[in-house]
Protein backbone atom coordinates (compact mmCIF):
# COMPACT_ATOMS: atom_id res chain seq x y z
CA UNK A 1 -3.42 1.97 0.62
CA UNK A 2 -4.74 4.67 3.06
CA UNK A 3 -7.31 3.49 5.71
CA UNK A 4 -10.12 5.42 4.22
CA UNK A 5 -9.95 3.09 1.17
CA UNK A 6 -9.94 -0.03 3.21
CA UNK A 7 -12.57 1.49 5.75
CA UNK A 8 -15.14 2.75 2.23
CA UNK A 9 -13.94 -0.95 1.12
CA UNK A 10 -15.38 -2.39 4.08
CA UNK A 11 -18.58 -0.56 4.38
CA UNK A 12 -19.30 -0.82 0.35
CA UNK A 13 -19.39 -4.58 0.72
CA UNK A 14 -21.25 -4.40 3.64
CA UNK A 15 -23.89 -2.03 1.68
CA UNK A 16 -23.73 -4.32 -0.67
CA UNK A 17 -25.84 -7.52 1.31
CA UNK A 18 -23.53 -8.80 3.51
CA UNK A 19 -24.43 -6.63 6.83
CA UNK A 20 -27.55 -8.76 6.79
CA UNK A 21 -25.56 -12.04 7.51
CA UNK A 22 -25.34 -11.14 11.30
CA UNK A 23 -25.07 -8.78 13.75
CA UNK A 24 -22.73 -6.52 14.09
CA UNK A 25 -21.59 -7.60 10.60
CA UNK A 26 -20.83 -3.66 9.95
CA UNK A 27 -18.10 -3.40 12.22
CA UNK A 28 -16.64 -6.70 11.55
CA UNK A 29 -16.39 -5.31 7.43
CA UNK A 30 -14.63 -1.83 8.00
CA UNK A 31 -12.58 -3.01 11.50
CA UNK A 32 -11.39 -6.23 9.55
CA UNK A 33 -10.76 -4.59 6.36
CA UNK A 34 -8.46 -2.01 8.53
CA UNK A 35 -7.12 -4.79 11.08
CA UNK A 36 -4.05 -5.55 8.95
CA UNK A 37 -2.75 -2.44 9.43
CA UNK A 38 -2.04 -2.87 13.05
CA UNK A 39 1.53 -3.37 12.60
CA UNK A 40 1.54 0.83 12.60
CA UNK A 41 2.49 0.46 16.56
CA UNK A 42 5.89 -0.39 15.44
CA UNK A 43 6.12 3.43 15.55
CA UNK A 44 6.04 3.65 18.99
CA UNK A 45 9.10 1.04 19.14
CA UNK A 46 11.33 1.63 16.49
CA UNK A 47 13.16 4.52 15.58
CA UNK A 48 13.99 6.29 12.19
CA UNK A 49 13.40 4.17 9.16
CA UNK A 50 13.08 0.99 11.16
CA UNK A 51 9.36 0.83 10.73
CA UNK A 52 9.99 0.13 6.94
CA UNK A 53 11.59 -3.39 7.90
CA UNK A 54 8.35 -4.19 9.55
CA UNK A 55 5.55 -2.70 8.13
CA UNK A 56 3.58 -4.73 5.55
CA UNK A 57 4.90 -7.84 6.53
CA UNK A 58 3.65 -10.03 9.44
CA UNK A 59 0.43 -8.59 9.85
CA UNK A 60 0.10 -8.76 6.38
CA UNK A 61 0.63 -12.78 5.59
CA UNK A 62 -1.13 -16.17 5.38
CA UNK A 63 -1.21 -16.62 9.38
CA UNK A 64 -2.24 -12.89 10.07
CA UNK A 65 -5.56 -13.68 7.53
CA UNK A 66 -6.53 -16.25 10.15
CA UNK A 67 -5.56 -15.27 13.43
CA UNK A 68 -7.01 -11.53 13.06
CA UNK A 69 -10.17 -12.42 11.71
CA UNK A 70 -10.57 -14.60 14.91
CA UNK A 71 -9.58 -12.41 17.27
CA UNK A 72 -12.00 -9.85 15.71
CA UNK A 73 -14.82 -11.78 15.57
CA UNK A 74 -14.05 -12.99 19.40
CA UNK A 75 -14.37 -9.53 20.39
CA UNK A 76 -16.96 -8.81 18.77
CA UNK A 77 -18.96 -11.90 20.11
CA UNK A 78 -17.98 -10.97 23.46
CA UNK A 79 -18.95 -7.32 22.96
CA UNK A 80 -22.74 -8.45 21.69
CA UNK A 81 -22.67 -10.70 24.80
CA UNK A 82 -21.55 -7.99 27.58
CA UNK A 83 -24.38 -5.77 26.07
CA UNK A 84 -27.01 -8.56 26.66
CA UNK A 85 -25.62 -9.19 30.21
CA UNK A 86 -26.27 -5.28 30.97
CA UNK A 87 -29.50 -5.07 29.31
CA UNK A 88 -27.82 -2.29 26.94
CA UNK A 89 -28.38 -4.41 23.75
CA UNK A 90 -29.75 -2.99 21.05
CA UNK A 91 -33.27 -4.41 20.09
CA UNK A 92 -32.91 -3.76 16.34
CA UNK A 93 -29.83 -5.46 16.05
CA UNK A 94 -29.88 -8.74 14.39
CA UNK A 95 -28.65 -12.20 16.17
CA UNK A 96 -25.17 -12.35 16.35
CA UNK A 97 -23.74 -15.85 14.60
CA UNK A 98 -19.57 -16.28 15.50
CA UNK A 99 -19.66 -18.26 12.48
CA UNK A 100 -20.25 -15.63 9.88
CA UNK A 101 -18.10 -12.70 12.06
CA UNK A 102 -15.49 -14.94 11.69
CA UNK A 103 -16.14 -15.38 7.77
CA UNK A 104 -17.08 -11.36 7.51
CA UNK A 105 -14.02 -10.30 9.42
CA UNK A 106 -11.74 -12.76 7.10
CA UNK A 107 -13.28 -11.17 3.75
CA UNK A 108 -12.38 -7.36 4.83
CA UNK A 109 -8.76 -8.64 6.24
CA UNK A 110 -8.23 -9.99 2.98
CA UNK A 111 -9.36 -7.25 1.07
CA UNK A 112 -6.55 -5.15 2.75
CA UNK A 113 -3.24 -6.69 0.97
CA UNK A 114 -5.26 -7.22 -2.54
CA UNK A 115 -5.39 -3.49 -1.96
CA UNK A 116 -1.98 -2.69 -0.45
CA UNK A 117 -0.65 -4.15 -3.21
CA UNK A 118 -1.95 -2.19 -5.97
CA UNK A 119 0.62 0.31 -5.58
CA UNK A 120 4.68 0.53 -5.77
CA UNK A 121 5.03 0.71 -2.07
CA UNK A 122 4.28 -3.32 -2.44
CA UNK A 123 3.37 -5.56 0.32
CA UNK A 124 5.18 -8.75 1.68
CA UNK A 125 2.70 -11.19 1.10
CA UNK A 126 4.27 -14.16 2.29
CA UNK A 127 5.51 -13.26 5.84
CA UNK A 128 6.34 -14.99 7.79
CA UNK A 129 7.64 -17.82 5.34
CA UNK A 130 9.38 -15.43 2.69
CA UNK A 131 10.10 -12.03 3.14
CA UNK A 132 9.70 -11.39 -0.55
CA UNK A 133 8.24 -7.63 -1.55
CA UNK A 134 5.57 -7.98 -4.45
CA UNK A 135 4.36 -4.98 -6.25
CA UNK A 136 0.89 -4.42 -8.50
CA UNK A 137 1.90 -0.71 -9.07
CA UNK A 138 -1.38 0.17 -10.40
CA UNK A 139 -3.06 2.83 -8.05
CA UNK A 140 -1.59 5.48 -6.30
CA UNK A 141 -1.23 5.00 -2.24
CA UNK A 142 -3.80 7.95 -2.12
CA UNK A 143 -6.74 7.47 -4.79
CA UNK A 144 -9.11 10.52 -4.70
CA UNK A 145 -11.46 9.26 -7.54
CA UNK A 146 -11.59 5.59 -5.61
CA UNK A 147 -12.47 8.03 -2.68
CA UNK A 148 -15.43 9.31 -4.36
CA UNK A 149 -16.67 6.60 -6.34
CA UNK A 150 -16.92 4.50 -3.15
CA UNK A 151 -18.23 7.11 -0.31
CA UNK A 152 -20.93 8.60 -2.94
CA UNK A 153 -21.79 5.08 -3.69
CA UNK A 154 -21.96 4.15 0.11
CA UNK A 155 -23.85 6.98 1.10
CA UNK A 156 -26.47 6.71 -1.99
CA UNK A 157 -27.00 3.22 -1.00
CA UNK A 158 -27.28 4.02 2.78
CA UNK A 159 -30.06 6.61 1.61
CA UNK A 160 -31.63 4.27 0.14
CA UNK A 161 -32.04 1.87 2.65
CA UNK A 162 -33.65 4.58 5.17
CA UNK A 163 -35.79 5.22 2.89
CA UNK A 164 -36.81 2.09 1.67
CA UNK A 165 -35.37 1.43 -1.17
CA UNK A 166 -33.50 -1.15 -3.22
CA UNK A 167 -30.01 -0.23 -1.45
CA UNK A 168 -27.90 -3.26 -2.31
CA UNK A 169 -27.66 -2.31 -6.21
CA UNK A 170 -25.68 1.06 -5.62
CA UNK A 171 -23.39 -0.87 -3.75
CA UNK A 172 -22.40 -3.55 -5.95
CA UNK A 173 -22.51 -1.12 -9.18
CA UNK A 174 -20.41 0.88 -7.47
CA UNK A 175 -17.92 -2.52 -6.67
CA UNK A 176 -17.94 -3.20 -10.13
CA UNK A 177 -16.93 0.13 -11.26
CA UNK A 178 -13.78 0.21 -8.73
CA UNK A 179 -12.92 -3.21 -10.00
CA UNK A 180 -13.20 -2.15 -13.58
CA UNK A 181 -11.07 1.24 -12.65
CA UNK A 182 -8.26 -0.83 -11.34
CA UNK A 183 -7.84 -3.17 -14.34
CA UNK A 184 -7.98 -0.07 -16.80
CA UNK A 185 -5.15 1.39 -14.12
CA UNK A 186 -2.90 -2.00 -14.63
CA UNK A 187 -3.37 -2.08 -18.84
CA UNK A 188 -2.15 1.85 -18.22
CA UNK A 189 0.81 0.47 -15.96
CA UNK A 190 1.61 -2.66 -18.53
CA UNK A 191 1.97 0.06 -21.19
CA UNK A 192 3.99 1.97 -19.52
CA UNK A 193 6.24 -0.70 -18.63
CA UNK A 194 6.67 -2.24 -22.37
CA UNK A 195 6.34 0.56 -24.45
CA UNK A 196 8.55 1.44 -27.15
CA UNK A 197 10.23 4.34 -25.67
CA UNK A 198 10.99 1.78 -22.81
CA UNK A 199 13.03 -0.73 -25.13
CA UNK A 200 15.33 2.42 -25.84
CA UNK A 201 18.96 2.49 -25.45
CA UNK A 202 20.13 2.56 -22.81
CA UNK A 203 18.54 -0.64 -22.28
CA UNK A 204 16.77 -1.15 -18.87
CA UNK A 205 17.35 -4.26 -16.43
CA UNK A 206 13.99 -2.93 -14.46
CA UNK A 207 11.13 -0.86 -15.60
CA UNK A 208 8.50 0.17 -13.12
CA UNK A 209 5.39 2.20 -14.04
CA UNK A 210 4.50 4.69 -10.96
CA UNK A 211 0.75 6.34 -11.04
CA UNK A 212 1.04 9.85 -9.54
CA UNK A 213 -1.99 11.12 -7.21
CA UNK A 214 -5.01 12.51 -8.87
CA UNK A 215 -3.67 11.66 -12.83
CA UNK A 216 -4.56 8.23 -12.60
CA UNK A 217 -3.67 8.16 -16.71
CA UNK A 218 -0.12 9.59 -16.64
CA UNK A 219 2.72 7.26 -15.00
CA UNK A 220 6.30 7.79 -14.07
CA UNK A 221 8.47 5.27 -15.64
CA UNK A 222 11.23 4.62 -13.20
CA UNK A 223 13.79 2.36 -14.76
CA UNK A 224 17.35 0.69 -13.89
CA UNK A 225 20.23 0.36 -16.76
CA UNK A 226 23.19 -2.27 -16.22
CA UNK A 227 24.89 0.07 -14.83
CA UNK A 228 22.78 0.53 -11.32
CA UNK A 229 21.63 4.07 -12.69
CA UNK A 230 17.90 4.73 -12.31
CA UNK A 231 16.31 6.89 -14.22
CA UNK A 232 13.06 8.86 -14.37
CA UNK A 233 10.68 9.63 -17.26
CA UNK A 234 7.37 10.17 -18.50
CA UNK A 235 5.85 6.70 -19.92
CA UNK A 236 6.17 8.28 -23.30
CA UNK A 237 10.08 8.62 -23.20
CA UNK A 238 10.14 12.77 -21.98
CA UNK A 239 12.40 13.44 -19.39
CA UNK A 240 10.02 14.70 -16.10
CA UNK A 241 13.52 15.43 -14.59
CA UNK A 242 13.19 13.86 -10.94
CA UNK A 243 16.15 13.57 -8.41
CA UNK A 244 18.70 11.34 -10.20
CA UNK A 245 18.61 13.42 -13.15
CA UNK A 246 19.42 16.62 -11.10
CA UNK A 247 22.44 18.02 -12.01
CA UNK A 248 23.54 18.53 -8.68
CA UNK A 249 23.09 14.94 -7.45
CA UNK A 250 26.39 13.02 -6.94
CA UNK A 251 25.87 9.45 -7.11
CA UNK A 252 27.87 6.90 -5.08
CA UNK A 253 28.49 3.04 -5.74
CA UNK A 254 26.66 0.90 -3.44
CA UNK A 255 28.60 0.24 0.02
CA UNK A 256 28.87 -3.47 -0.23
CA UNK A 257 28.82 -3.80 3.55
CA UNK A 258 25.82 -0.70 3.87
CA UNK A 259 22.99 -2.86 5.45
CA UNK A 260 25.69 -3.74 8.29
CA UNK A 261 26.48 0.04 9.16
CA UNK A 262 22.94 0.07 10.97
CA UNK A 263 20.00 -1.50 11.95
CA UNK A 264 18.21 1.62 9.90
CA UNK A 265 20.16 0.62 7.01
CA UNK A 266 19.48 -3.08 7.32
CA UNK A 267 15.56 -1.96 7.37
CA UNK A 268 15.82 0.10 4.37
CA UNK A 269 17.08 -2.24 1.97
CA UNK A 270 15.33 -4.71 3.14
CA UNK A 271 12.21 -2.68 2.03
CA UNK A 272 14.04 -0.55 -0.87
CA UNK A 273 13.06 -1.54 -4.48
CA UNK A 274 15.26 0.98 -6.38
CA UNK A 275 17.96 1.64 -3.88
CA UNK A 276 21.02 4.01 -4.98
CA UNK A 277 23.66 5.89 -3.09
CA UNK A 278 23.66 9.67 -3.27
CA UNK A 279 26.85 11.91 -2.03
CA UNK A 280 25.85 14.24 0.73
CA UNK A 281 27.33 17.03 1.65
CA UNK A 282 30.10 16.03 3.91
CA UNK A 283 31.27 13.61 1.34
CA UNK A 284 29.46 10.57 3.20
CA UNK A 285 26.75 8.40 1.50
CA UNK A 286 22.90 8.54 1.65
CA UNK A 287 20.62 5.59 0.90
CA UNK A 288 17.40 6.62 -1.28
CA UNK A 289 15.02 4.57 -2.92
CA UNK A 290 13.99 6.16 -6.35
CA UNK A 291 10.21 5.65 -5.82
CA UNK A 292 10.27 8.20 -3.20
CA UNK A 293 12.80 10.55 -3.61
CA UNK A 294 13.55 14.32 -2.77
CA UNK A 295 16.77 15.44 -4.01
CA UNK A 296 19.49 16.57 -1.58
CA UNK A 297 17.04 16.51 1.12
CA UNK A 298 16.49 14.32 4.17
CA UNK A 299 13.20 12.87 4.07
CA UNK A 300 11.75 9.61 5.50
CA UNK A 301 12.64 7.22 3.08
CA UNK A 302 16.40 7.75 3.34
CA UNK A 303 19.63 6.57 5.61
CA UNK A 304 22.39 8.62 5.95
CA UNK A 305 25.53 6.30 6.56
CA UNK A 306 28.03 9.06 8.04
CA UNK A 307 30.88 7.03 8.47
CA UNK A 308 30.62 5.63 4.86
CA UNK A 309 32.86 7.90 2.21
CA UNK A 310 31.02 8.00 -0.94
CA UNK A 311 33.12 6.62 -4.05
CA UNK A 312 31.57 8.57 -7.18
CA UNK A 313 29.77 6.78 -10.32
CA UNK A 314 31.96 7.14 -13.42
CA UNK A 315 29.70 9.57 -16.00
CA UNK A 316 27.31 7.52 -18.06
C-alpha cells in the first residue's frame, strides 16, 4: 500500500505502548514499517516496465524481514551513540536497548507485506525462494478512510499524552477498528468472488474481486472464461463496461514466444495477473494486464511488442 499507510501503521503501534520499550523506538516503528519499500531505487536502474519484475519481491521476503530490521536497528544504535559522543543527545530520551530496536524494527517491516498484500497489486512473499505473486485483494492501494481512522487516532492519542492523559487506549481502539475494517473488506471481496451472478454462463476459470478507491463496499469483478477473455463487471452481474468490453478494442491471442521479445516483456508477465493482448494501431500487439487498464492508451502497466503482428480472437 502507499507509504502513508505503512508510516500511520508504524506510528499507531508505536502510540499504542511500544515507543516506551526504548529509545528511539519511534523511528525504528514508522522507518521499519516503510523499509521494505526500498526496492523503489530500481527506478533509477531500470527502464520502462522493468521495475514491475522487481518490485515487491526481494525486499519483500523471509531474508529481507531479518536483514532490514538489523541494519535498521544498527543505525539507529550507532546514531544514539554518535549523539552521546558529541554531547548532542537528547536528555529526555530514554536508554537505547539494540535488543528491542532490533525486535521494534522487525514488527513494522513485517507489517509492510501483511499490508501490501491486501490489495490486487499482490506481493511476492516468498522471494527469494519462489517467485510466486499472492494476492488478498481486499483494500484498495490508496485507502482514504484507513487514512483517517489512523492519523485522527494517532494524533488524538499524541494529544493525549502531552497532556497527560491515558494515550495508549486511542491507539489500540483505533488498531482494532482498522483490523475489523479489513476483515469486513475481505467478507465484501469473498462475496464478490462467489456470488451467484459469478457462477453465470459463461463460466469463469478466475474471478477476482477489485475494491475501487474511496467505495470500499462496491468491487469490480474481473473474471477469465476458458477462452482467455477477461471480463469486467459490477459484483452484482451489471456490466461497468471497462476496456475489454470496449467496442473498439481488438483483442489478440497471446504471442507464445512474447516474454522473449524483451526484457520489458519478460518483467510484465512475470508480474501480470490478468494478462491479454490488445491490437494497436499499427496492427502490432500490446500487453495489458486487466487490473489496470486504459483502453487504447499507453499507460504504465503495458508493453508494446512492435515487431509482434497481432492474430485476432475469434468473436465470443
Amino acid at each position: 500500500m502507499d507509504n502513508l499507510t505503512h508510516s500511520l501503521v508504524g506510528a499507531l503501534i508505536g502510540q499504542a505502548g511500544l515507543k516506551k520499550k526504548t529509545g528511539l523506538a519511534m523511528p525504528a516503528l514508522i522507518i521499519g514499517a516503510n523499509l521494505p519499500d526500498v526496492d523503489a531505487a530500481c527506478f533509477f536502474w531500470l527502464d520502462g516496465v522493468e521495475h514491475l519484475g522487481f518490485r515487491r519481491g526481494i525486499t519483500h521476503g523471509p531474508p529481507a524481514m531479518v536483514l532490514l530490521p538489523l541494519i535498521l536497528a544498527g543505525l539507529l544504535w550507532g546514531f544514539d551513540r554518535w549523539q552521546a559522543r558529541r554531547g548532542t543527545r537528547p536528555e529526555r530520551r530514554l536508554p537505547v536497548s539494540f535488543k528491542w530496536l532490533f525486535l521494534l524494527s522487525f514488527i513494522a517491516c513485517l507489517t509492510h507485506p501483511a499490508l501490501d498484500w491486501l490489495n490486487v497489486y499482490g506481493i511476492r512473499l516468498l522471494e527469494p525462494f519462489s517467485s510466486r505473486w499472492f494476492y488478498g485483494d481486499t483494500l484498495f492501494i490508496i485507502d482514504v478512510w484507513l487514512w483517517a481512522l489512523m492519523g485522527f487516532a494517532t494524533w488524538f492519542s499524541l494529544r493525549r499524552e502531552k497532556r497527560g492523559g491515558e494515550w495508549m487506549k486511542p491507539a489500540r481502539w483505533a488498531i482494532a477498528v482498522a483490523l475489523a475494517y479489513i476483515g469486513f473488506n475481505g467478507g465484501i471481496t469473498y462475496l464478490a468472488e462467489t456470488s451467484k451472478g459469478t457462477m453465470a454462463v459463461p463460466y469463469p476459470i478466475v474471478a477476482i474481486g477489485s475494491p475501487p478507491p474511496l467505495a470500499f463496499w462496491v468491487r469490480e469483478r474481473i473474471i477469465q472464461t476458458d477462452d482467455g477473455r477477461w471480463y469486467s463487471t459490477s459484483w452484482t452481474g451489471k456490466d461497468i463496461g471497462y476496456g475489454y468490453k470496449a467496442p473498439d478494442a481488438v483483442l489478440c491471442r497471446m504471442p507464445e514466444n512474447a516474454a522473449e521479445q524483451s526484457s520489458g516483456a519478460a518483467a510484465f508477465l512475470l508480474w501480470s495477473r490478468t494478462p491479454f493482448a490488445e491490437m494497436a494501431e499499427d496492427g502490432s500487439v500490446i500487453l495489458r494486464d486487466a487490473r489496470f487498464y486504459q483502453p487504447l492508451s499507453e499507460d504504465r502497466f503495458s508493453v508494446a511488442l512492435p515487431d509482434v503482428q497481432c492474430e485476432e480472437l475469434p468473436a465470443p
